[in-house]
Protein backbone atom coordinates (compact mmCIF):
# COMPACT_ATOMS: atom_id res chain seq x y z
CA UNK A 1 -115.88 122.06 84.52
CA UNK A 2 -112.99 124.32 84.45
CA UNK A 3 -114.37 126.90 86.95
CA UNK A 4 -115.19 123.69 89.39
CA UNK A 5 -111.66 122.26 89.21
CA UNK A 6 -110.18 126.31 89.90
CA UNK A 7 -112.64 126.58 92.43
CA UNK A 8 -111.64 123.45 94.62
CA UNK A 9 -107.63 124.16 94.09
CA UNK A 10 -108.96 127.06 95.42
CA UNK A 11 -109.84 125.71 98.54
CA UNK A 12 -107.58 123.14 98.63
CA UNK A 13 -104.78 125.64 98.46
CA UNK A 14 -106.35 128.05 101.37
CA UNK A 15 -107.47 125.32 103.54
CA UNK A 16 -104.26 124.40 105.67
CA UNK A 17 -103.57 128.32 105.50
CA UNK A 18 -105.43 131.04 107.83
CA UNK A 19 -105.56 134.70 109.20
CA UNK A 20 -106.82 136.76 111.85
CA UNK A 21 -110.72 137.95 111.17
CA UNK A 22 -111.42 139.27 114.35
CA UNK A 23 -110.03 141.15 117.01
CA UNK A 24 -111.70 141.88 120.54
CA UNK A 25 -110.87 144.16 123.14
CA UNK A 26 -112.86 143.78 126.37
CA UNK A 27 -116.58 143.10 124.66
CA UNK A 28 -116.39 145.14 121.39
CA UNK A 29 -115.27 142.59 118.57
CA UNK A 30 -113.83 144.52 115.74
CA UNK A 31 -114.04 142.65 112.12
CA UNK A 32 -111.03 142.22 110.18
CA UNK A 33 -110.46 142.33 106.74
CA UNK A 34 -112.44 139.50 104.61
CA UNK A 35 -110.22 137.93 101.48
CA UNK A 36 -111.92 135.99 98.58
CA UNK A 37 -114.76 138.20 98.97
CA UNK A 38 -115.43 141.35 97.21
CA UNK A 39 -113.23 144.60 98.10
CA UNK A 40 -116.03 146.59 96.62
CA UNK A 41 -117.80 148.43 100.15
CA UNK A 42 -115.51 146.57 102.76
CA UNK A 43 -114.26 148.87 105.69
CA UNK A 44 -112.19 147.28 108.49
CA UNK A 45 -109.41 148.64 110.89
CA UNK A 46 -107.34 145.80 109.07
CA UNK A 47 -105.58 146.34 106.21
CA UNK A 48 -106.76 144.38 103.42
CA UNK A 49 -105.07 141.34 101.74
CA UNK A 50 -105.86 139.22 99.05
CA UNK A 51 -104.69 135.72 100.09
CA UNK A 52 -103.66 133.61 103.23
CA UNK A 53 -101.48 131.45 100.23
CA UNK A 54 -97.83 132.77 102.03
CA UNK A 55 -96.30 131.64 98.83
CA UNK A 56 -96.82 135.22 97.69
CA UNK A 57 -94.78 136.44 100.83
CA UNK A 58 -92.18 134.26 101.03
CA UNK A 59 -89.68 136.54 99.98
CA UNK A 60 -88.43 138.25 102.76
CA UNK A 61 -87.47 141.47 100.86
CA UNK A 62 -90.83 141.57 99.90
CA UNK A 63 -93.05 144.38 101.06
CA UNK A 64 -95.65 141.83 101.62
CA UNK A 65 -93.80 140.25 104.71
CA UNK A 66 -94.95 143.16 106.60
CA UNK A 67 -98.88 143.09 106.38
CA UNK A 68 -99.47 140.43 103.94
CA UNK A 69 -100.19 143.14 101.11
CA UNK A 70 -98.16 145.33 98.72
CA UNK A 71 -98.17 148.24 101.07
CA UNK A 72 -102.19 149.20 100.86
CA UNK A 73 -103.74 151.92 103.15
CA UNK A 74 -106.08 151.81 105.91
CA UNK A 75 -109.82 151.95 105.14
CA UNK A 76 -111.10 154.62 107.61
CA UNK A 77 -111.68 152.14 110.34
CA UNK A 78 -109.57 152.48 113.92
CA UNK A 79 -110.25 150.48 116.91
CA UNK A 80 -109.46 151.87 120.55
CA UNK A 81 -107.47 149.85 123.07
CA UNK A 82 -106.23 151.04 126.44
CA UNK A 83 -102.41 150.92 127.42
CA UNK A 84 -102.24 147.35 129.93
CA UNK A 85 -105.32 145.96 128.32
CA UNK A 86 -105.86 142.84 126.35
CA UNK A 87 -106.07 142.10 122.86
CA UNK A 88 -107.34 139.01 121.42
CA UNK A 89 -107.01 137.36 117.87
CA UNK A 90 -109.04 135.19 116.10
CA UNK A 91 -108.40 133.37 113.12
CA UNK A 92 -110.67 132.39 110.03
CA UNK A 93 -109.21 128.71 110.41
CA UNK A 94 -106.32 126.57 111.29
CA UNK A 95 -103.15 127.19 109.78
CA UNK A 96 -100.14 124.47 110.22
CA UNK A 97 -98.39 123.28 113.42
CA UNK A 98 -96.01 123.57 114.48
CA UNK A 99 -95.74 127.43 114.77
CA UNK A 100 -93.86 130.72 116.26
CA UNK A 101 -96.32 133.39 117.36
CA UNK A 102 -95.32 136.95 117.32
CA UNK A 103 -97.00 140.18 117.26
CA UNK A 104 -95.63 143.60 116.60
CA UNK A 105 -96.57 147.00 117.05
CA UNK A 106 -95.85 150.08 115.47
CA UNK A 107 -96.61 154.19 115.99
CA UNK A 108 -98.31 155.85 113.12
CA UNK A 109 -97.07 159.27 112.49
CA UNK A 110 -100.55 160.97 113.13
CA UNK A 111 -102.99 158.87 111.52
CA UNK A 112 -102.73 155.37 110.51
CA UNK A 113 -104.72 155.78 107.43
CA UNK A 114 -102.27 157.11 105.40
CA UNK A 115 -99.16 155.19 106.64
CA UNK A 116 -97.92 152.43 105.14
CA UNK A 117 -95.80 150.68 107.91
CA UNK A 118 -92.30 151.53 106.15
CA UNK A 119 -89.46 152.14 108.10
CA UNK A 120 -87.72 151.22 111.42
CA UNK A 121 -90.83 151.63 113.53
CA UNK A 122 -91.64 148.18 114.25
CA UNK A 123 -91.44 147.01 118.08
CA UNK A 124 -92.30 143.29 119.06
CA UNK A 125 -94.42 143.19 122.34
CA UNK A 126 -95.59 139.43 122.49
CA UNK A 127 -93.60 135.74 121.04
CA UNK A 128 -93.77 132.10 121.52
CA UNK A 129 -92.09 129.29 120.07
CA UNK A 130 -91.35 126.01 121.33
CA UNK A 131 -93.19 125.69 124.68
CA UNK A 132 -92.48 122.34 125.71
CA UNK A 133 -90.68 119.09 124.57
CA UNK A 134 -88.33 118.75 121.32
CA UNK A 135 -88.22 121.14 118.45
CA UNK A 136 -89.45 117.94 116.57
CA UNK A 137 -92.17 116.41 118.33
CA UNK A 138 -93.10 119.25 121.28
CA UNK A 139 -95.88 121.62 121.73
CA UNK A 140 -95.71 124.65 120.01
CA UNK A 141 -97.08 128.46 120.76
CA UNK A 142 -98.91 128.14 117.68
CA UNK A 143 -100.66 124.39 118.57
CA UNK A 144 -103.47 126.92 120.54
CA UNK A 145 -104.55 129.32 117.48
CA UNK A 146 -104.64 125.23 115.80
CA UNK A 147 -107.24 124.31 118.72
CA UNK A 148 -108.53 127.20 119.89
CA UNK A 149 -108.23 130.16 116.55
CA UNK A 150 -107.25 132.50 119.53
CA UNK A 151 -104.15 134.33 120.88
CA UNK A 152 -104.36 137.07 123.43
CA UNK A 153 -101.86 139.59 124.25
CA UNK A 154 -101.13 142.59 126.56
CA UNK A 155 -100.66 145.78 125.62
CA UNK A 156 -97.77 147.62 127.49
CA UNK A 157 -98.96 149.43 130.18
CA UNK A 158 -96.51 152.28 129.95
CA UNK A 159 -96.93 152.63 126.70
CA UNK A 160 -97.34 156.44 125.25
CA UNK A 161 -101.12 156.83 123.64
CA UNK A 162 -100.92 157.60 120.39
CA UNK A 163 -102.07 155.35 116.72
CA UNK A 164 -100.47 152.16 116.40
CA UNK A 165 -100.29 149.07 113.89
CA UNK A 166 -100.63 146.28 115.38
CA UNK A 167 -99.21 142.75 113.40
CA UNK A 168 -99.70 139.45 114.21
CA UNK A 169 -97.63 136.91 112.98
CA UNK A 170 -97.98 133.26 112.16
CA UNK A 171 -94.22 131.40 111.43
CA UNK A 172 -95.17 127.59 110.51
CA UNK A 173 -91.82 125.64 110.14
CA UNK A 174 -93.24 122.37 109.67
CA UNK A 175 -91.55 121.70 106.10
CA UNK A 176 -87.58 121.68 106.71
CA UNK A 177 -86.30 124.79 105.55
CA UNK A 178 -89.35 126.20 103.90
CA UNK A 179 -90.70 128.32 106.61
CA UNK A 180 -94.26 129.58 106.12
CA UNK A 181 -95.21 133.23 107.38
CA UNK A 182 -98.62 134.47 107.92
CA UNK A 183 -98.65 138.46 109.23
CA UNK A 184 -101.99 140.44 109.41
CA UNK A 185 -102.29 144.47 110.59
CA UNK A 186 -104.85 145.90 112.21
CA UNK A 187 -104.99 150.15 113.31
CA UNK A 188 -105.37 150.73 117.01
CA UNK A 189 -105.42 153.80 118.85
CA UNK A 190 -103.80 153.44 122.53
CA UNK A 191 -105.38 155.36 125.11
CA UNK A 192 -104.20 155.80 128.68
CA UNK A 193 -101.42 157.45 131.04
CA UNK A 194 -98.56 155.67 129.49
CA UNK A 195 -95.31 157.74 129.07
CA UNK A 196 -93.28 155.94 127.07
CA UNK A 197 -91.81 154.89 123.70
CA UNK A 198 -89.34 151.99 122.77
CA UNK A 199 -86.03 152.53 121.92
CA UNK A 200 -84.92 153.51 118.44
CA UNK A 201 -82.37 150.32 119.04
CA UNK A 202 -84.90 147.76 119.22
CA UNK A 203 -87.43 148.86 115.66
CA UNK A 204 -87.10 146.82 113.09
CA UNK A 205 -88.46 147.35 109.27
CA UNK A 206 -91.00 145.01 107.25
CA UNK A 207 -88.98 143.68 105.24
CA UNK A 208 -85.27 143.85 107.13
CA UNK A 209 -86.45 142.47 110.48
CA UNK A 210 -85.46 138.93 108.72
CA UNK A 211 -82.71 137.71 106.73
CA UNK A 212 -83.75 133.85 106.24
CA UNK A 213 -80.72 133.16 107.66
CA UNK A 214 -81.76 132.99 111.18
CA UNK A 215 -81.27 129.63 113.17
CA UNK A 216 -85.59 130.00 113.28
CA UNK A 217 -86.00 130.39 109.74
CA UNK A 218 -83.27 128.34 108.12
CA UNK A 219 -85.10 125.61 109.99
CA UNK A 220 -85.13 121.65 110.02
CA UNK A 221 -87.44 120.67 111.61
CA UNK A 222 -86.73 116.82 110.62
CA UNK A 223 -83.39 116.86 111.16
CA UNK A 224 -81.25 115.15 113.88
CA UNK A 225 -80.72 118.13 116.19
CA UNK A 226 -84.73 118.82 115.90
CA UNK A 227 -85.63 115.59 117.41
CA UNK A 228 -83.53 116.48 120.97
CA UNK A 229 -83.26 120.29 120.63
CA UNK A 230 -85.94 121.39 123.79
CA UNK A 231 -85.27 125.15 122.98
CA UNK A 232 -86.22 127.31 119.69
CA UNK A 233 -84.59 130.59 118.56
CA UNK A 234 -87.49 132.80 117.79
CA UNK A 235 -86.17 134.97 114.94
CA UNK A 236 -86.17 138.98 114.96
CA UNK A 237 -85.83 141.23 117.90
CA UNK A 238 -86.05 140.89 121.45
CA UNK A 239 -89.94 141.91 123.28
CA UNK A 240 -89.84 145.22 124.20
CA UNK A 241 -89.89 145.18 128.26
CA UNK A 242 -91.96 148.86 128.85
CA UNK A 243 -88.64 151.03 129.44
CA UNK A 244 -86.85 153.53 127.36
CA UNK A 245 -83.81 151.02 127.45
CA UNK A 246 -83.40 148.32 124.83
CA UNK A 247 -84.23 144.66 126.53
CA UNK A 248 -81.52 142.03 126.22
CA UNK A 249 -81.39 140.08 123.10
CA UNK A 250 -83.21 136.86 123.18
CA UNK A 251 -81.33 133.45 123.23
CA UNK A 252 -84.14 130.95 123.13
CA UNK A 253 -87.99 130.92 123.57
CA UNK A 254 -87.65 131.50 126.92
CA UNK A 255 -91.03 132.97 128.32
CA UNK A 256 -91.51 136.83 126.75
CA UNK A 257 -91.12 139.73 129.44
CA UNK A 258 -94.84 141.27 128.41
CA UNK A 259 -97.23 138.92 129.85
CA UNK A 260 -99.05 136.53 127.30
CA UNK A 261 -102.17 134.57 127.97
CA UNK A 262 -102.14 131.41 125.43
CA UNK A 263 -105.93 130.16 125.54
CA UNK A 264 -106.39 126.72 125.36
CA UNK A 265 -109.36 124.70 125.97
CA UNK A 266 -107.97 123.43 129.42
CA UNK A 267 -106.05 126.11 130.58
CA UNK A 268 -107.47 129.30 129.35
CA UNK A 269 -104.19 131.40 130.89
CA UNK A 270 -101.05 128.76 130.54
CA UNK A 271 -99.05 128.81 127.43
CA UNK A 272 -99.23 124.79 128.49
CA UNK A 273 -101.17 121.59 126.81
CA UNK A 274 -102.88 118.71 129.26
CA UNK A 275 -100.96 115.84 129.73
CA UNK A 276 -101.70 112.98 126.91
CA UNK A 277 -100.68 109.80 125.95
CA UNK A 278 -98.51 110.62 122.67
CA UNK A 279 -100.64 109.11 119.49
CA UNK A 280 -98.72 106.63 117.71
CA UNK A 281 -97.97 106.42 114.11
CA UNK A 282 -100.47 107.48 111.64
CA UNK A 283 -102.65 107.85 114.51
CA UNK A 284 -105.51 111.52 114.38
CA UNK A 285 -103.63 114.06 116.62
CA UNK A 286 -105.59 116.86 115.11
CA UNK A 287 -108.70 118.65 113.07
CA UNK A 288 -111.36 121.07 113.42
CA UNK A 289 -113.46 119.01 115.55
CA UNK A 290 -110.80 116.62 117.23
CA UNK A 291 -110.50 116.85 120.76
CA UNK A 292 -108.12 114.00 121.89
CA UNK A 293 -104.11 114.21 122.42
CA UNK A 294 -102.37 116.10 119.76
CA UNK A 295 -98.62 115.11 120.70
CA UNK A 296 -97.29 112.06 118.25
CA UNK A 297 -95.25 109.66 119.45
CA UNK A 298 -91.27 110.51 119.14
CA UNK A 299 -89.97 110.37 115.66
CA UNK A 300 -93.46 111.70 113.84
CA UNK A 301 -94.53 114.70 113.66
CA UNK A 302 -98.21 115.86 113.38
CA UNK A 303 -99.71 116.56 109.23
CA UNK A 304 -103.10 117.70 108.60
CA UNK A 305 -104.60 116.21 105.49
CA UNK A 306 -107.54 118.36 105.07
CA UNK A 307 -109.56 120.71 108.04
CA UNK A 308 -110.56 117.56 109.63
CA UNK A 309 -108.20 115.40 110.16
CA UNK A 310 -104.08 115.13 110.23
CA UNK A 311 -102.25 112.21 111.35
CA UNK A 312 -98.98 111.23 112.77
CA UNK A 313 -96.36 110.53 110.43
C-alpha cells in the first residue's frame, strides 16, 4: 500500500510539470535525457536531471536554475547543427500555461563534456511571452509547447562554429508570485561560415541571470494590473541580434530579433492562436486531447486539473 500511494504522488506531482525529450534538426531526432528511469547505461547529448518537480530549482542562486541539475557533465553524446538552421524541441508532456519561452546558448571551451555551464557565457537567442491579449487572460508563447509539445528556433546564422549548450527554458507564472522554471541543456556543435561571437556585455551566468526581483518573476498574474496589462517583461537579457555589438535592452515582449517559428496546429509558423469564442466559466479550455478554444472568458484564467482536462476558473 505504501509504495502505491508514493507511486501515484509520484505522478500526481510530475503530471502538470514537463521537459524537453527530444530535439530534431532537419530529419535526425536526437533523444534527450530520460528522468524516473534508470541512469544506469543512458547516453544523451542532454545533460541529465532527475526531476521536472521545479520545486527543487526554485532558488535562483541555485546551480540547478541553469540545467535543471547540480552541475553534472555531459555523457559523450553531441549533436551537430548548422549556423541559420532550425532547432526544434519537444517535450515529454504539458507543463502549465501561461508561460515565457526562452532558450539560451552558450560556447564550451573545447569540449562540452567536461564543462559545466559556469560562468558569464550564457547568450539568449530566442523569447516569448505574452503574445496577444492581457497578461491575465491572453495567449501566451508557452500555450503552443501546451498544444503542440513543440518550439522551434533559429540558430544565428553568423554565428562562429564551435561547441555550444544549448538551454531551453520553460517560466510558468500562473500562481501569483510563485513563478515556476523549467530549463533543460542539450550539447550542440555549430557548423558553418559564421564569424562571430556575442558580446561579453550581453552573457549572463546560471544562477545571476535572475534576481526574482524582475517585474516577470515577481509576478501577479491575478492582480488588477494583470487583467489590462497587454505587454509582459520577459526577464533576463536582451536576444542577441548576430553582431559583435550588444542589442538594446528589451522593454516588453515585443517580437525577438532572431526569427522564431511558434508551431501551432493552425498556423505552423505564427507565434498566433485561431480566433475562438472565449470559454466561459468553469468551461474545458484545455488537455491532452482537447482541441476546442483555449482562451477563458475575461476574469478566469485557464487550470488544468489533471493531463486531460483544465477548466476556466
Amino acid at each position: 500500500m505504501k509504495f502505491t500511494t508514493a507511486f501515484a504522488s509520484l505522478v500526481a506531482a510530475v503530471s502538470a510539470h514537463g521537459g524537453v525529450d527530444t530535439y530534431t534538426v532537419g530529419s535526425t531526432v536526437y533523444q534527450g535525457w530520460q528522468p524516473y528511469q534508470s541512469t544506469s547505461g543512458q547516453k544523451s547529448l542532454q545533460r541529465q536531471y532527475a526531476t521536472y518537480d521545479p520545486l527543487l530549482i526554485k532558488d535562483l542562486s541555485s546551480i540547478n536554475i541553469r540545467c535543471n541539475n547540480a552541475g553534472a557533465l555531459g555523457t559523450g553524446v553531441t549533436g551537430t547543427i548548422a549556423a541559420g538552421a532550425t532547432i526544434k524541441a519537444h517535450w515529454k508532456q504539458w507543463t502549465h500555461r501561461p508561460a515565457s519561452v526562452m532558450v539560451y546558448m552558450a560556447r564550451c571551451p573545447g569540449t562540452c563534456d567536461s564543462f559545466d555551464g559556469s560562468g558569464k557565457v550564457w547568450f539568449k537567442i530566442d523569447e516569448e511571452g505574452l503574445v496577444s491579449g492581457t497578461q491575465n487572460a491572453g495567449v501566451w508563447a508557452g500555450d503552443a509547447i501546451v498544444d503542440t509539445l513543440v518550439w522551434t528556433s533559429t540558430i544565428p546564422a553568423t554565428l562562429a562554429p564551435g561547441n555550444y549548450l544549448i538551454r531551453h527554458e520553460l517560466l510558468a507564472v500562473h500562481q501569483a508570485n510563485n513563478p515556476q522554471f523549467y530549463p533543460e541543456c542539450a550539447q550542440f556543435e555549430v557548423t558553418g561560415a559564421g564569424t562571430v561571437t556575442p558580446p561579453s556585455s550581453i552573457l549572463v551566468s546560471f544562477p545571476g541571470a535572475y534576481t526574482g526581483t524582475e517585474p516577470g518573476v515577481a509576478f501577479n498574474i491575478d492582480s488588477a494590473a494583470a487583467k489590462t496589462a497587454t505587454t509582459y517583461q520577459i526577464p533576463g537579457p536582451a536576444v542577441w541580434d548576430g553582431t559583435g555589438t550588444a542589442p538594446a535592452a528589451p522593454a516588453s515582449s515585443a517580437p525577438a530579433a532572431v526569427p522564431t517559428t511558434l508551431v501551432t496546429s493552425a498556423a505552423p509558423a505564427t507565434p498566433t492562436k485561431p480566433s475562438c469564442t472565449a470559454v466561459q466559466k468553469y468551461g474545458q479550455c484545455g488537455g491532452m486531447t482537447y482541441t476546442g478554444c483555449t482562451l477563458c472568458e475575461s476574469g478566469t484564467t485557464c487550470m488544468a486539473s489533471g493531463d486531460y482536462y483544465s477548466q476556466c476558473v
